[in-house]
Every structure is written in structure tokens, then in C-alpha cells.
Protein backbone atom coordinates (compact mmCIF):
# COMPACT_ATOMS: atom_id res chain seq x y z
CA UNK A 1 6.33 1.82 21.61
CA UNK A 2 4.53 -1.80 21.30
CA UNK A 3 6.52 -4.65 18.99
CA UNK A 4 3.94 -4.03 15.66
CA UNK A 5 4.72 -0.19 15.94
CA UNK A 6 8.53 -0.44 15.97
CA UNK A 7 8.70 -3.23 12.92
CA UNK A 8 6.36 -1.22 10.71
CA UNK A 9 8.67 1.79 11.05
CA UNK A 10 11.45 0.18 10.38
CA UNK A 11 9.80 -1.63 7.65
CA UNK A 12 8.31 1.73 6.37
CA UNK A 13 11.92 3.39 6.57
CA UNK A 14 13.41 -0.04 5.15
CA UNK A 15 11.13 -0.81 2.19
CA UNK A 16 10.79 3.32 1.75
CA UNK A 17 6.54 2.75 2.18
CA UNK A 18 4.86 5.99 2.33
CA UNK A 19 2.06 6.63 4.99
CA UNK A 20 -0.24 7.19 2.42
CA UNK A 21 0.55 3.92 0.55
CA UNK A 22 -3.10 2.05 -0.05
CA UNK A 23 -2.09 -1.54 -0.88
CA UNK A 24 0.43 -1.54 2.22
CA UNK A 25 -1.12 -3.30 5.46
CA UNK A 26 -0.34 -5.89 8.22
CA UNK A 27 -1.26 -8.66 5.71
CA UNK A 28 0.19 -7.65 2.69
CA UNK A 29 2.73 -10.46 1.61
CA UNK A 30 5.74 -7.97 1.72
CA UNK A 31 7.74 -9.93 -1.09
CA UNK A 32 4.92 -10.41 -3.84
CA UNK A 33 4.21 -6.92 -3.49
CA UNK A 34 7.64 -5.83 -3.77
CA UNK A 35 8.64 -4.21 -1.14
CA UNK A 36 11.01 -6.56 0.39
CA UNK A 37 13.57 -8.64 -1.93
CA UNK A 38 16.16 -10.94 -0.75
CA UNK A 39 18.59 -8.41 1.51
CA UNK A 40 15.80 -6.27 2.22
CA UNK A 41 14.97 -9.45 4.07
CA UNK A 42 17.74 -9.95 5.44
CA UNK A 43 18.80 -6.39 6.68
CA UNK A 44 15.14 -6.98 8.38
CA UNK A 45 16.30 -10.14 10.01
CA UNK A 46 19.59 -8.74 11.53
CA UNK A 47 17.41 -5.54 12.59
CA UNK A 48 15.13 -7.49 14.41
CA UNK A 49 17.51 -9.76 15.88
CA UNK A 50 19.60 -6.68 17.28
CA UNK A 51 16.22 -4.61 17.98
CA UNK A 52 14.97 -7.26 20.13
CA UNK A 53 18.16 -9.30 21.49
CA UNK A 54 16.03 -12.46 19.78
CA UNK A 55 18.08 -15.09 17.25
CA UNK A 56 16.22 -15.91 14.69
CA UNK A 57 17.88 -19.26 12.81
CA UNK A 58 17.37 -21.15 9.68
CA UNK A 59 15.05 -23.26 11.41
CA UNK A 60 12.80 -20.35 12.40
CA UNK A 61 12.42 -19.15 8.89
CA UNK A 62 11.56 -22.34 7.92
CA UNK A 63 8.59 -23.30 10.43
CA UNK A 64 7.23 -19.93 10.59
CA UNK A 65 6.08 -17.69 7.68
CA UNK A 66 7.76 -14.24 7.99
CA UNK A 67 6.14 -12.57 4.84
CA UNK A 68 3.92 -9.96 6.41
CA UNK A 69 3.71 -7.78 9.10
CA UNK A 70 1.53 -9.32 11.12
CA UNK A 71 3.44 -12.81 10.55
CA UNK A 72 6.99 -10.81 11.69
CA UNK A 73 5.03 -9.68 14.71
CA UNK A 74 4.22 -13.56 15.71
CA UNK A 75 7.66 -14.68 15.12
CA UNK A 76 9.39 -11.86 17.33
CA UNK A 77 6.36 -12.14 20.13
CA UNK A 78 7.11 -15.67 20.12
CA UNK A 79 10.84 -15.48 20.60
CA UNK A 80 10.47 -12.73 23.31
CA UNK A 81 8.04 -15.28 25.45
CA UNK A 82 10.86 -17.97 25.75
């Protein structure tokens, strides 16, 4: 299973998004449209950290925008090239 495919499931399962649901995509800014709020984000964080054996610090959310799917993607691709 590629990177994108394992987030969104976990994000799906997380944020309890139905396959069906029409205003959820990779861009969709996951805390304006609700489905994410403050320890939703961070329960994503520490998944993604364990998931992928990446750290991902203060600095990290800071520099790089981690509000959509596609944006999560970057971040964890990124880590996993260094």
C-alpha cells in the first residue's frame, strides 16, 4: 500500500469520513471542514510518526502546511527521503 493510501485510511477511520462523503478530497483543508480539531491532529501526528518511523517536530509544523491530504503526503514523503 503506497504513503497517500495508508494516511487516507487512517484519516477516514480517524476523522470517521465515509467513502461516499462528496466534499472530502486530497485538498480539502481537513480543519475548516471539520474533520480534524486539535487532538484529532495530534493523534494524526503520533500515527504518522509511529506508521512511518519519521519525527515530525515543532519546526516541521511550522514550515510546512499539514492541513490536507495531499499536504500530509508531502511532509511524510519528504521525511522518508532524508
Amino acid at each position: 500500500m503506497d504513503i497517500r493510501s495508508i494516511i487516507d485510511r487512517e484519516l477516514r477511520a480517524l476523522c470517521q469520513i465515509e467513502d461516499d462523503d462528496p466534499d472530502y478530497d486530497e485538498d480539502v483543508n481537513l480543519f475548516d471542514a471539520g474533520y480534524l480539531n486539535s487532538l484529532g491532529g495530534v493523534k494524526l501526528m503520533a500515527f504518522l510518526e509511529e506508521r512511518f518511523s519519521i519525527e515530525i517536530s515543532q519546526r516541521d509544523l511550522i514550515l510546512y502546511p499539514m492541513n490536507t491530504l495531499r499536504e500530509i503526503c508531502a511532509v511524510v514523503e519528504r521525511k522518508l527521503e532524508r
